[in-house]
C-alpha atoms as a PDB file:
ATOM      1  CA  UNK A   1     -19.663  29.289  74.212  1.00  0.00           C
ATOM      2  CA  UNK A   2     -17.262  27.897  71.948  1.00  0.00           C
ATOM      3  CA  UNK A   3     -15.219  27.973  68.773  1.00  0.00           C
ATOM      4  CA  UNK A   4     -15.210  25.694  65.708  1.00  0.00           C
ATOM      5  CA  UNK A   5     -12.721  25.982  63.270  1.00  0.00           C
ATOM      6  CA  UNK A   6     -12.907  23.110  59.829  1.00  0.00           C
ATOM      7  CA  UNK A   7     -10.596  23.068  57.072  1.00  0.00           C
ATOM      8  CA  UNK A   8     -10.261  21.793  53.782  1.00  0.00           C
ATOM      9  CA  UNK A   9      -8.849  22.319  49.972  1.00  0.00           C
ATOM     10  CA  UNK A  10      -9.616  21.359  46.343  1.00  0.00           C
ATOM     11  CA  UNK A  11      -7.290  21.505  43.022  1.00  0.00           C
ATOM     12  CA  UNK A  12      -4.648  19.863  44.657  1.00  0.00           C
ATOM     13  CA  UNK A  13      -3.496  17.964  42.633  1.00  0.00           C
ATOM     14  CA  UNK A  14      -4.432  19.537  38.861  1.00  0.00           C
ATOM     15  CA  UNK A  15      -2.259  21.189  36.441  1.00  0.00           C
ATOM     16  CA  UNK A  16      -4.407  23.799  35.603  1.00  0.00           C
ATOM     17  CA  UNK A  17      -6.197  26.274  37.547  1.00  0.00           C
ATOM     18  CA  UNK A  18      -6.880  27.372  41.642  1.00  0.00           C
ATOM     19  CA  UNK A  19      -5.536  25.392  44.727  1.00  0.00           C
ATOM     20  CA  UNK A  20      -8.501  26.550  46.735  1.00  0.00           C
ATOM     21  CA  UNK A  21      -8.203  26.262  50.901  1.00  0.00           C
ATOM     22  CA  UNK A  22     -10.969  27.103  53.122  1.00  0.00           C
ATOM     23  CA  UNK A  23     -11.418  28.018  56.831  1.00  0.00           C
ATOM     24  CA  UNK A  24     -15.280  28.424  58.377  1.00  0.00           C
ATOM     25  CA  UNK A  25     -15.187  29.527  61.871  1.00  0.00           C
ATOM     26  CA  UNK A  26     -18.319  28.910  63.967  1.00  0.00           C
ATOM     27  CA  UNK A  27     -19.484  29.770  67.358  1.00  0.00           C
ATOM     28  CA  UNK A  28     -21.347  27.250  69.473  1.00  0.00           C
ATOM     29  CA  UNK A  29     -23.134  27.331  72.637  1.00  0.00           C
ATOM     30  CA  UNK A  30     -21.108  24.958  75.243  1.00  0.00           C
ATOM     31  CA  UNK A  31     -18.239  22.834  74.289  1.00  0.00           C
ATOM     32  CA  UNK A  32     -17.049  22.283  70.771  1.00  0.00           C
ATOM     33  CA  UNK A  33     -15.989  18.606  71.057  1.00  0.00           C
ATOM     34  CA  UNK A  34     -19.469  17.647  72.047  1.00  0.00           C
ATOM     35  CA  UNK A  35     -21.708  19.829  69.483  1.00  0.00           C
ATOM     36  CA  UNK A  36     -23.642  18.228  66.743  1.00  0.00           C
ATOM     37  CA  UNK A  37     -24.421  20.253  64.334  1.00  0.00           C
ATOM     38  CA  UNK A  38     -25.868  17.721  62.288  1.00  0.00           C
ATOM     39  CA  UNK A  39     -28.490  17.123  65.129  1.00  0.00           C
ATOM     40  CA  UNK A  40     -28.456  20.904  65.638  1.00  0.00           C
ATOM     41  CA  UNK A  41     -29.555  21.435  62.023  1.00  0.00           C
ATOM     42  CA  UNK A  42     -31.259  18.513  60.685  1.00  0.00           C
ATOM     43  CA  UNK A  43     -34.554  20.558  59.326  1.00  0.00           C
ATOM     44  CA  UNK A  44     -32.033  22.348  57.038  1.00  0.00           C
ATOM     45  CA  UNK A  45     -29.614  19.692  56.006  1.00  0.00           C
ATOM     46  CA  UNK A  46     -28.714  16.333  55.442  1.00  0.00           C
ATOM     47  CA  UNK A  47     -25.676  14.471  55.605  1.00  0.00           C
ATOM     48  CA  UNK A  48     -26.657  12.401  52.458  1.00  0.00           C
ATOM     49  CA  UNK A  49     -27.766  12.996  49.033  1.00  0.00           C
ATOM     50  CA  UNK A  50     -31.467  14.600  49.998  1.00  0.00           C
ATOM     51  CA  UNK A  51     -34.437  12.947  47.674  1.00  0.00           C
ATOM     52  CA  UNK A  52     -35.508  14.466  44.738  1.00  0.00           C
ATOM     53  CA  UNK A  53     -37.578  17.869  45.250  1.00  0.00           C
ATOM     54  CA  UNK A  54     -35.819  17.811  49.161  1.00  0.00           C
ATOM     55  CA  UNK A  55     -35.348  21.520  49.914  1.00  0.00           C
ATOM     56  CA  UNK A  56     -32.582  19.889  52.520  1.00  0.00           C
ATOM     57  CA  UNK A  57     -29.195  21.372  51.888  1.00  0.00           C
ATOM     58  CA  UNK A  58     -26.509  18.486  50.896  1.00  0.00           C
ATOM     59  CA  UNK A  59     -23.636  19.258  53.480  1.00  0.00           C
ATOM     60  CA  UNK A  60     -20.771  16.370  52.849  1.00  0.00           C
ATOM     61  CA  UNK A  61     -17.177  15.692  51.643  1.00  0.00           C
ATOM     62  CA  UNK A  62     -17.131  18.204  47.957  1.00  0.00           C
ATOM     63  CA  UNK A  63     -16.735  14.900  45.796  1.00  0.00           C
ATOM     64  CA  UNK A  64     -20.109  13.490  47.198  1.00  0.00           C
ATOM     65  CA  UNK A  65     -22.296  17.036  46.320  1.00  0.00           C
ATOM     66  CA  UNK A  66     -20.622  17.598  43.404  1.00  0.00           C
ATOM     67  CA  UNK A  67     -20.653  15.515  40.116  1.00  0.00           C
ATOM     68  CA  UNK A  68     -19.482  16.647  36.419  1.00  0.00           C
ATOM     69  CA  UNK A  69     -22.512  14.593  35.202  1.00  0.00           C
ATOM     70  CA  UNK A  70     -24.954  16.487  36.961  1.00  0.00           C
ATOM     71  CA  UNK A  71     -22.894  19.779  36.507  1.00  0.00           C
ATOM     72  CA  UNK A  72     -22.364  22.886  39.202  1.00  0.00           C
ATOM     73  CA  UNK A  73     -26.437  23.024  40.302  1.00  0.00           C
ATOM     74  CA  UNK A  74     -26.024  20.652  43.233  1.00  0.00           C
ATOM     75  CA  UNK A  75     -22.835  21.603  44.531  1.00  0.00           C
ATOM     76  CA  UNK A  76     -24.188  25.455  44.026  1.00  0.00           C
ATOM     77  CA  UNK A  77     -27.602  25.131  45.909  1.00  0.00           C
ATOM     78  CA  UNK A  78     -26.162  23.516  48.621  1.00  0.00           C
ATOM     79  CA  UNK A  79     -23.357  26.295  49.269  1.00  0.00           C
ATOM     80  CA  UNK A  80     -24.359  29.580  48.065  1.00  0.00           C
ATOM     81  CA  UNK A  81     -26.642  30.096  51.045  1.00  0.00           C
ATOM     82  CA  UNK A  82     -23.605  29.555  53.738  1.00  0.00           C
ATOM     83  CA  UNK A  83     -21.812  32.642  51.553  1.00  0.00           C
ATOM     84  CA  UNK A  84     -25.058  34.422  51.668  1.00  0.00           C
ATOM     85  CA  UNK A  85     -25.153  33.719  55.562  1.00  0.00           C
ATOM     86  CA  UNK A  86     -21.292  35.357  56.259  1.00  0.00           C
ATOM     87  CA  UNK A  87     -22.000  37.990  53.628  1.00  0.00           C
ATOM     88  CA  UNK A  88     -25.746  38.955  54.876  1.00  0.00           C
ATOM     89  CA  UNK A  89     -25.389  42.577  54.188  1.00  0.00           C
ATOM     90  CA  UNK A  90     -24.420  42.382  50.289  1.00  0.00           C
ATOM     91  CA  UNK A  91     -25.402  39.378  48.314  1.00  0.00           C
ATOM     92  CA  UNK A  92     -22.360  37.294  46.694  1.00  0.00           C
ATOM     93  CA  UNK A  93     -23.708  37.805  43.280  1.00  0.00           C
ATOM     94  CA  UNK A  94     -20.411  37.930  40.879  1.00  0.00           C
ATOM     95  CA  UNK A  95     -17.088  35.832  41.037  1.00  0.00           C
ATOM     96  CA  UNK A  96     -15.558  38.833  42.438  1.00  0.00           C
ATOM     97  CA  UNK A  97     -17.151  39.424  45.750  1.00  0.00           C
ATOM     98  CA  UNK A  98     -16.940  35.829  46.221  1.00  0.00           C
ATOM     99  CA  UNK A  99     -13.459  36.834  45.895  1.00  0.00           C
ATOM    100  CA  UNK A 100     -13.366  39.736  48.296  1.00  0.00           C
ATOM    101  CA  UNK A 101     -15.503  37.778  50.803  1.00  0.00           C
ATOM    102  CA  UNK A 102     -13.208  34.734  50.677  1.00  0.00           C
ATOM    103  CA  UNK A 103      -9.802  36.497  50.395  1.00  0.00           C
ATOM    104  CA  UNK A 104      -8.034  39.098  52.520  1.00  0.00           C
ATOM    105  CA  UNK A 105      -5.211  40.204  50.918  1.00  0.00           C
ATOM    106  CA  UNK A 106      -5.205  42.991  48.490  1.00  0.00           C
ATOM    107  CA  UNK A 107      -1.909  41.527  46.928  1.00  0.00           C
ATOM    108  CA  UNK A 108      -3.716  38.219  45.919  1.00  0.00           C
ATOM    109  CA  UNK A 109      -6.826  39.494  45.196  1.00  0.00           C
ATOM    110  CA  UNK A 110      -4.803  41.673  42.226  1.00  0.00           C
ATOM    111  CA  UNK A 111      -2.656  39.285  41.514  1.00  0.00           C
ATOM    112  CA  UNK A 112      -5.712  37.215  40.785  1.00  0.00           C
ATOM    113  CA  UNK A 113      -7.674  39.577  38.991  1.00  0.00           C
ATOM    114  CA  UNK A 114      -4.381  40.641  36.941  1.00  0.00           C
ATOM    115  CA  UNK A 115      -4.439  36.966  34.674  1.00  0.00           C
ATOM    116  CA  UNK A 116      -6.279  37.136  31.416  1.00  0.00           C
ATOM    117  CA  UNK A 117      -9.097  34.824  32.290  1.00  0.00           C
ATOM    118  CA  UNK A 118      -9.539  36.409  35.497  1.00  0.00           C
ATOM    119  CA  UNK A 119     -10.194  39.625  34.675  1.00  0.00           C
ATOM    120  CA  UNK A 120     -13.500  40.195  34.576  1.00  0.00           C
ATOM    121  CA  UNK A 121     -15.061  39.939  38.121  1.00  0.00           C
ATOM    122  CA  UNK A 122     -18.476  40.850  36.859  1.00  0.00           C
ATOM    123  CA  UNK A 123     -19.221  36.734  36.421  1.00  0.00           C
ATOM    124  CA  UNK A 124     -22.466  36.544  37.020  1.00  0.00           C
ATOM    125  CA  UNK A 125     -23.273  33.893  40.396  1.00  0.00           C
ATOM    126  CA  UNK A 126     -25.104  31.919  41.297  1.00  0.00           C
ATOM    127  CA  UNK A 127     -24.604  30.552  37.426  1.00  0.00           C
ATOM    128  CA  UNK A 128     -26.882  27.153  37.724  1.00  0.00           C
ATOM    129  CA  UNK A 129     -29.427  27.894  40.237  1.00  0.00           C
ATOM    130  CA  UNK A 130     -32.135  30.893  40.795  1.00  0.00           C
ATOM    131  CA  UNK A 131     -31.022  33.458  42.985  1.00  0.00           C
ATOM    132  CA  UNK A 132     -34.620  33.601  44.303  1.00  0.00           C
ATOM    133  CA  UNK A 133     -34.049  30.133  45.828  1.00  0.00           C
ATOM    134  CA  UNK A 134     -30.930  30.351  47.164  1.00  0.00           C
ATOM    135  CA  UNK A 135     -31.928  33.404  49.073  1.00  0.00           C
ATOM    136  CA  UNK A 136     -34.950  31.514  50.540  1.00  0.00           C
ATOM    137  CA  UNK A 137     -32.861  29.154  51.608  1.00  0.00           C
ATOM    138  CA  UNK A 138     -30.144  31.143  53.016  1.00  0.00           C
ATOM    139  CA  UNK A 139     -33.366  32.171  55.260  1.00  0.00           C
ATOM    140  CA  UNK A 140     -34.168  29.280  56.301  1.00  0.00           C
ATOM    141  CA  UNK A 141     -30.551  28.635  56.820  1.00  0.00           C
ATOM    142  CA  UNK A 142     -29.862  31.303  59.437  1.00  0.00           C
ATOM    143  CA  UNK A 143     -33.619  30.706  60.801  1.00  0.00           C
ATOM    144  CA  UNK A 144     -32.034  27.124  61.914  1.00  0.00           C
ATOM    145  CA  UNK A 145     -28.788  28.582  63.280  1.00  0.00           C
ATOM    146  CA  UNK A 146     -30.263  31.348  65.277  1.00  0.00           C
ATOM    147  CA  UNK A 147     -32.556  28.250  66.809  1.00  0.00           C
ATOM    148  CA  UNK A 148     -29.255  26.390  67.366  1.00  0.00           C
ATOM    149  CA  UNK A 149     -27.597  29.190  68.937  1.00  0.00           C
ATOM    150  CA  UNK A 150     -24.673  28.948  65.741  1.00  0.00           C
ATOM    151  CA  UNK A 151     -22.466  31.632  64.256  1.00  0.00           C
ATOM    152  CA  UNK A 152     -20.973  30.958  61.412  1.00  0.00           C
ATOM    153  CA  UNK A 153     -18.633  34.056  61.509  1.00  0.00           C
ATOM    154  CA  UNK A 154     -16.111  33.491  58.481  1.00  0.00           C
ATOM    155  CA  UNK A 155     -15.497  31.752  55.591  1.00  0.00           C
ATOM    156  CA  UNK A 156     -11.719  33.043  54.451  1.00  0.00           C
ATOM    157  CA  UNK A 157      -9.677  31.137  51.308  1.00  0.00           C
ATOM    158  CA  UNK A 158      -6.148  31.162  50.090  1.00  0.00           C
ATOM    159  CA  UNK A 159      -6.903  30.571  46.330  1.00  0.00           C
ATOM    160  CA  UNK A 160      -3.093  29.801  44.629  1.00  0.00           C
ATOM    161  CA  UNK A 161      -2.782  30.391  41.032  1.00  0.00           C
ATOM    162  CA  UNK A 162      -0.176  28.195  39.441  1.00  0.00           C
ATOM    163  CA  UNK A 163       2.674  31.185  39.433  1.00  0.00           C
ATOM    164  CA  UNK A 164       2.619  31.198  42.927  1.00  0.00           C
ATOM    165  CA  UNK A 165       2.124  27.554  43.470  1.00  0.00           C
ATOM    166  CA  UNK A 166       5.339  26.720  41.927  1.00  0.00           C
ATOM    167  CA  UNK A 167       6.994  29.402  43.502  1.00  0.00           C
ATOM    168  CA  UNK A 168       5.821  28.295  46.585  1.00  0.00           C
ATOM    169  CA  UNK A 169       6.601  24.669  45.930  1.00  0.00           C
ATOM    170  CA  UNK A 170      10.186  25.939  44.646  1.00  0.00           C
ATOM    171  CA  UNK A 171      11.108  27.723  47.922  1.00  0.00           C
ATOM    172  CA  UNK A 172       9.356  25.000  50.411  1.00  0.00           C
ATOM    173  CA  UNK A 173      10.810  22.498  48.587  1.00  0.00           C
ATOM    174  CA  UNK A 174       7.782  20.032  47.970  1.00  0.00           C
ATOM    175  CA  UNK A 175       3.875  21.021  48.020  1.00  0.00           C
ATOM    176  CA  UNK A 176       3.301  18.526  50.751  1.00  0.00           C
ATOM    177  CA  UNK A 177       4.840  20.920  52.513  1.00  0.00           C
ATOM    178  CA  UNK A 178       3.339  24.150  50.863  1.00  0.00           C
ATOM    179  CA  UNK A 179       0.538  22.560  51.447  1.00  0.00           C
ATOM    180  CA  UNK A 180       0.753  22.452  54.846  1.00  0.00           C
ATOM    181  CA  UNK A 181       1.866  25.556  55.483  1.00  0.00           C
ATOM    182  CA  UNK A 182      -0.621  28.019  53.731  1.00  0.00           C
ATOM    183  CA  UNK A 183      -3.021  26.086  55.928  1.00  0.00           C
ATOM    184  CA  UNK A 184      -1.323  27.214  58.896  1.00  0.00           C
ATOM    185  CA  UNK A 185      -1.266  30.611  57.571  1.00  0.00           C
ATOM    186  CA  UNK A 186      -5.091  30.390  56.898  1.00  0.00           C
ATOM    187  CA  UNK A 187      -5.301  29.378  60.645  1.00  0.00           C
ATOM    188  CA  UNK A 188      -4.045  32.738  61.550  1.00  0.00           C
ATOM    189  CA  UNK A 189      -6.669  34.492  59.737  1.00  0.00           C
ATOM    190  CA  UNK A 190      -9.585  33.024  62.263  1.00  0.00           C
ATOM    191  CA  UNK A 191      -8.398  31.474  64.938  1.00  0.00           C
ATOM    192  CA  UNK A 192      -7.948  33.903  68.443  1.00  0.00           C
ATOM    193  CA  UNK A 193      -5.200  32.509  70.017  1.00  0.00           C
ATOM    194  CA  UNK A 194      -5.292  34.532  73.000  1.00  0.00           C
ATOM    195  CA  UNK A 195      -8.792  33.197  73.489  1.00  0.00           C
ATOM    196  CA  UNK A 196      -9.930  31.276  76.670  1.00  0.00           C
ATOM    197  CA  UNK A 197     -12.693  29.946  75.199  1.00  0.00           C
ATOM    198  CA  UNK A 198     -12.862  26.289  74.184  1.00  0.00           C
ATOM    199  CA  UNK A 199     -11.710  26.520  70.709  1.00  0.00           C
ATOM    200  CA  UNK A 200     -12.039  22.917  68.313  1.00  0.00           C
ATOM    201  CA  UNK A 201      -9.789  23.040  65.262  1.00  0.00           C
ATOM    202  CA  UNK A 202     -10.412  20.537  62.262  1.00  0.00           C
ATOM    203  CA  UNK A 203      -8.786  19.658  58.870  1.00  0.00           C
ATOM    204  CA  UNK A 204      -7.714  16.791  56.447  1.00  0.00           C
ATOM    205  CA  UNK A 205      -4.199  14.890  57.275  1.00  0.00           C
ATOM    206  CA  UNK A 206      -1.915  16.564  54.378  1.00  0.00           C
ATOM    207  CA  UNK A 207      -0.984  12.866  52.712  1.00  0.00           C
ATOM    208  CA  UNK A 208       0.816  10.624  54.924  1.00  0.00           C
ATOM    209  CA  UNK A 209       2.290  13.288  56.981  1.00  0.00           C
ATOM    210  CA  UNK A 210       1.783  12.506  60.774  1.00  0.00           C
ATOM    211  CA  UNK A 211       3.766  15.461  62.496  1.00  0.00           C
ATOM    212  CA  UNK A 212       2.230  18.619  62.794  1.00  0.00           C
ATOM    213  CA  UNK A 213       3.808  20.738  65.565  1.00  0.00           C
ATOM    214  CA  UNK A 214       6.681  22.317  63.639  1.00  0.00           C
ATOM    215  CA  UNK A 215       4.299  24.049  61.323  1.00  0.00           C
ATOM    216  CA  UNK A 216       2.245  24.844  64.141  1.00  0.00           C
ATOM    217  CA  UNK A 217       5.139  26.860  66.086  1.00  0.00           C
ATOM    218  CA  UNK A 218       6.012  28.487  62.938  1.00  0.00           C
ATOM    219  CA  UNK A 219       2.896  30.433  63.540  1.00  0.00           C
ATOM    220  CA  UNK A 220       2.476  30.562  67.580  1.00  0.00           C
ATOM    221  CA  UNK A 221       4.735  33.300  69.302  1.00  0.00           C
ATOM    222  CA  UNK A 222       5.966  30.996  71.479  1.00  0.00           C
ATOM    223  CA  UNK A 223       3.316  29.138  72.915  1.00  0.00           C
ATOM    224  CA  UNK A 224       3.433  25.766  74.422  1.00  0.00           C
ATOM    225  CA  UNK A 225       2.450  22.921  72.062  1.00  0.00           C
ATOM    226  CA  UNK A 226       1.009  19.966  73.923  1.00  0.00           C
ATOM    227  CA  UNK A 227       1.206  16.419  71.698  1.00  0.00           C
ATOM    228  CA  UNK A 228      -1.670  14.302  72.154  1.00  0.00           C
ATOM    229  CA  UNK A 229      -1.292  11.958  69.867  1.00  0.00           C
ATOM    230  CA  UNK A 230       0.117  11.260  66.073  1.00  0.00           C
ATOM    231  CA  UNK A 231      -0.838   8.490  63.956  1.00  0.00           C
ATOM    232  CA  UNK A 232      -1.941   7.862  60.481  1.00  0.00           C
ATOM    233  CA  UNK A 233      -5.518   8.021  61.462  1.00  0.00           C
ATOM    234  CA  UNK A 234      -4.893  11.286  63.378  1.00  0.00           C
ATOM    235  CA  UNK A 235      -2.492  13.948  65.070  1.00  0.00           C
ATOM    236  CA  UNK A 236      -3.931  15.728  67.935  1.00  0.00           C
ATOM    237  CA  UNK A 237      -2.471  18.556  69.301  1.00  0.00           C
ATOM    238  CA  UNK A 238      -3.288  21.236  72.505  1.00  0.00           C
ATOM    239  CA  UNK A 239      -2.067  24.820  72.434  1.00  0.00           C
ATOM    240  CA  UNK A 240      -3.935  26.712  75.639  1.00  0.00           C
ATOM    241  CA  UNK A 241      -7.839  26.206  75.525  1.00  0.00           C
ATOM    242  CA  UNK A 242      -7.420  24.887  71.901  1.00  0.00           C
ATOM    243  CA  UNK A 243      -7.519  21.120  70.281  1.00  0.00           C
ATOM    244  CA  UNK A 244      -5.812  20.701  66.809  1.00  0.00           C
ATOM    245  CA  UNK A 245      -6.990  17.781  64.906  1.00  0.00           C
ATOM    246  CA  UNK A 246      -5.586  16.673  62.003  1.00  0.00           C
ATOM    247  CA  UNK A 247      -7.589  13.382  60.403  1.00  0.00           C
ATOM    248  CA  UNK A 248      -8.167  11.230  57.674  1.00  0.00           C
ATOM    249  CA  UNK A 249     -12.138  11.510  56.477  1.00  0.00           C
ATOM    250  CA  UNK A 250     -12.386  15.092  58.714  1.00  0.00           C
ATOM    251  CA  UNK A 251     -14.908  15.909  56.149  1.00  0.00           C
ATOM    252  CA  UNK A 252     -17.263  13.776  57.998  1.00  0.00           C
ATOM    253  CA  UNK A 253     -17.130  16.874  60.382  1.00  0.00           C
ATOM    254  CA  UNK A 254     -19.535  19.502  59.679  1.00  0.00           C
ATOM    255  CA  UNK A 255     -17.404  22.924  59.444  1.00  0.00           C
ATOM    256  CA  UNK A 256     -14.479  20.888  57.306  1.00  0.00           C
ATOM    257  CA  UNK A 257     -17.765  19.770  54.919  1.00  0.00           C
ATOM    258  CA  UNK A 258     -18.931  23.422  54.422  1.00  0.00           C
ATOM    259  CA  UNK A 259     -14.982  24.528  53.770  1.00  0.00           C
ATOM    260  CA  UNK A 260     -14.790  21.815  51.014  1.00  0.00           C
ATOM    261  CA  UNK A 261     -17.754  22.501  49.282  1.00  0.00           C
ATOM    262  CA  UNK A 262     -16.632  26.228  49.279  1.00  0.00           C
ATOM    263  CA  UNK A 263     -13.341  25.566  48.369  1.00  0.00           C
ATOM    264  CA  UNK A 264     -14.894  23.213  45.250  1.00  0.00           C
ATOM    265  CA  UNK A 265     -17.804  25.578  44.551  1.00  0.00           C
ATOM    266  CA  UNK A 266     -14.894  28.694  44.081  1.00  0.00           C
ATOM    267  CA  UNK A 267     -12.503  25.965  42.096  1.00  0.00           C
ATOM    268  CA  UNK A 268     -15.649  25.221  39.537  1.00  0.00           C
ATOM    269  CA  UNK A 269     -16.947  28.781  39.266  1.00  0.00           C
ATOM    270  CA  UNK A 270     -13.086  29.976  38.113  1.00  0.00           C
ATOM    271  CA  UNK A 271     -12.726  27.228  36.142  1.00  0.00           C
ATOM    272  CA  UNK A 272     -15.707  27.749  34.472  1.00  0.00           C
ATOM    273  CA  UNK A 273     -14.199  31.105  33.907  1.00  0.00           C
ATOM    274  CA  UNK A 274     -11.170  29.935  32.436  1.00  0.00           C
ATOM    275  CA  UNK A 275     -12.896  27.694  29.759  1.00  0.00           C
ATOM    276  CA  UNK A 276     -14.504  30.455  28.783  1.00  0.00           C
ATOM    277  CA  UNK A 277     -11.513  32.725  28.251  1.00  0.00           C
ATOM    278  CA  UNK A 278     -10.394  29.689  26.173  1.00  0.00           C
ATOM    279  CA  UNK A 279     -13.413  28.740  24.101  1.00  0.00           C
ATOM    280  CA  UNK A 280     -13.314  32.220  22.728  1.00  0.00           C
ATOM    281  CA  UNK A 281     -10.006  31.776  21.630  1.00  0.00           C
ATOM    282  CA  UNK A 282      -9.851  28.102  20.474  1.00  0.00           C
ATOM    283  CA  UNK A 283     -13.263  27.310  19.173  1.00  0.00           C
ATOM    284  CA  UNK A 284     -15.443  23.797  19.997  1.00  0.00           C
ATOM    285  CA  UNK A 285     -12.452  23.039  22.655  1.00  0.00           C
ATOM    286  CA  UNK A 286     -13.662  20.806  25.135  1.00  0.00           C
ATOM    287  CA  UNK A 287     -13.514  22.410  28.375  1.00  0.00           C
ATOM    288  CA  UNK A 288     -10.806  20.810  31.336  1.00  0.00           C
ATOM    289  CA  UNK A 289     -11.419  20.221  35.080  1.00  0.00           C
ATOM    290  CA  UNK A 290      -7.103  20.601  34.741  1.00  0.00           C
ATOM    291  CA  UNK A 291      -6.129  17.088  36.184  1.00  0.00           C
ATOM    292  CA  UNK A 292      -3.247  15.380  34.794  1.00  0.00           C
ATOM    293  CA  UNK A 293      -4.010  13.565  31.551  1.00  0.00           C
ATOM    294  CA  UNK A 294      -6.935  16.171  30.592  1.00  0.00           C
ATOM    295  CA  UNK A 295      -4.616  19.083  31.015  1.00  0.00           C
ATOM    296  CA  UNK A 296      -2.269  17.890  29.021  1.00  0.00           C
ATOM    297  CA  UNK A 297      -4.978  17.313  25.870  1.00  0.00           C
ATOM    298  CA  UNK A 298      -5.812  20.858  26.603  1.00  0.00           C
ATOM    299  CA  UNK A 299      -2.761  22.358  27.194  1.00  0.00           C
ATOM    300  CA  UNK A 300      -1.634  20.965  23.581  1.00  0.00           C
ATOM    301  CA  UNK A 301      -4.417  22.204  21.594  1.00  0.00           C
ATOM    302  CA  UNK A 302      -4.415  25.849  22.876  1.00  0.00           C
ATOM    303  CA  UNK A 303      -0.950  25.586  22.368  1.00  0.00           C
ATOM    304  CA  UNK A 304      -1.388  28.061  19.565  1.00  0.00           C
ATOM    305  CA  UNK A 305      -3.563  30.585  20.847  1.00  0.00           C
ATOM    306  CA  UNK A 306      -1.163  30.572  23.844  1.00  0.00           C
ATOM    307  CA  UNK A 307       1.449  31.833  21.880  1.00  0.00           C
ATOM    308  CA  UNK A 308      -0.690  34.358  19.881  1.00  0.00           C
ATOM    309  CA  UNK A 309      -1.802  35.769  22.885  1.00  0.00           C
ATOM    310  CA  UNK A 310       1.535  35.552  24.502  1.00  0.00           C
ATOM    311  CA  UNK A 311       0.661  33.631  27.602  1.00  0.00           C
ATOM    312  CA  UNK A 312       3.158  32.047  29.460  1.00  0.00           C
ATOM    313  CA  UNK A 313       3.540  28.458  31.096  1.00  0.00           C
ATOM    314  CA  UNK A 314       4.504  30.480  34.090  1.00  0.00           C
ATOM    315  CA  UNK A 315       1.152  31.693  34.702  1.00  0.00           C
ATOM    316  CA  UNK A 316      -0.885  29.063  33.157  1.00  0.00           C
ATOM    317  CA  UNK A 317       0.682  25.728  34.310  1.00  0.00           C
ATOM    318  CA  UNK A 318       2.002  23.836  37.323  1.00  0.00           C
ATOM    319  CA  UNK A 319       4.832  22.331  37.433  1.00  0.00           C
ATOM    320  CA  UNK A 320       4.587  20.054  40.426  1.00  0.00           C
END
């Protein structure tokens, strides 16, 4: 037996709305460096875009499920049955138990809940696909990893509104580095470090940074921190029965594919939610994604209602 741990994050680099990271911890029989899930679970899902009327499940990098064109359905499908899968005994069927499944401390979950757009956690989900189908293929899902001897046993989040992302940013003094960090603290959330069992950890190189093992002792009580290698395609560490990887295209990896397409699929849903709030105040807006040059459109023409409604820039807009 053995441990996989993938990471990942979307709505880095917007203005407006969610910096969304993801863990998914999964147990494997034998040792994680050699397990192929993709072999493992090929009658449930596919590496690339699955053929028309394919009830495959599209696991890959966020950016290849999802597309604005085609809207949330495709990115949805694919990853509402892993939440169903770590939530089996109470379907994820409103934005906030995806919340409560994905996030463990009471603090954010408030402070999340507390902003205007956020408030009601009643959102209806799945919003683009039938419930009926994503239950069938949850089914099918956990049918396969039973087969394969797989666990997945948690999907956790750190979801940053942009208050505490520039406060964050302000007191790290960069987001590369905030960046960085929260992942580590996500890390503590599902990774056993006193285990002895072979334990594989995964996630995206943080931009062109190549050193890892400060960050890493910031959350290890000591521990010994083997360095295996650090490059710009990779920095491997060891701590105990554990490998740290930290690559470019990790996504390519299995558990960091399911972590992005949560981390997109919660990004979407709550902005989704947010150009709601704002369509009821500023009506025939065009709804944002919250990237630079779009923000800034959008940011201007609720300008107005912001100030009717007395929302600040603090809570609303990043800085960085």
């Amino acid at each position: 037996m053995g441990y996989l741990i993938g990471m990942d994050e979307a709505g880095y680099g917007p203005n407006l709305g969610p910096l969304v990271i993801t863990a998914s911890l999964w147990e494997v029989p034998g040792e994680p460096r050699d397990f192929d899930f993709w072999s493992a679970l090929e009658s449930v899902v596919s590496n690339s875009r699955p053929r028309r009327n394919s009830e495959l499940l599209h696991v890959a990098d966020s950016k290849e499920v999802h597309s604005s064109a085609k809207g949330l359905g495709p990115l949805e499908r694919s990853t509402f049955p892993f939440l169903q899968v770590v939530n089996d005994a109470d379907q994820v069927d409103s934005l906030g138990k995806l919340w409560r499944l994905l996030i463990a401390s009471p603090a954010h979950l408030d402070a999340i809940q507390e902003h205007p757009w956020n408030g009601d956690d009643r959102f209806a989900l799945p919003t683009a696909v039938e419930n009926t189908g994503t239950r069938d293929s949850q089914q099918k899902l956990q049918t396969a990893l039973d087969a394969a001897g797989i666990q997945l046993k948690a999907l956790c989040s750190e979801i940053v509104l942009p208050e505490r992302f520039n406060h964050l940013c302000r007191e790290y003094g960069s987001k590369g580095v905030m960046l960085t960090r929260l992942c580590m603290q996500l890390l503590t959330r599902v990774w056993d470090r006193e285990s002895d069992e072979p334990t594989l950890i995964i996630g995206d190189k943080h931009g062109g940074r190549n050193r890892y093992d400060e960050y890493l002792d910031e959350i290890l009580d000591g521990e010994m921190i083997f360095r295996v290698e650090e490059s710009t395609a990779r920095s491997i560490y060891r701590v105990g029965a554990t490998e740290i990887r930290f690559q470019t295209k990790a996504e390519a990896h299995f558990p960091v594919a399911v972590s992005s397409m949560v981390c997109k699929y919660t990004r979407e849903v709550m902005m989704e939610l947010f150009n709601q709030f704002w369509s009821e105040h500023v009506p025939d807006i065009k709804p944002t994604k919250g990237y630079p040059v779009d923000a800034r459109r959008f940011k201007s023409e609720i300008a107005a209602a912001q100030a009717e409604l007395e929302i600040s820039d603090q809570i609303l807009w990043r800085g960085q």
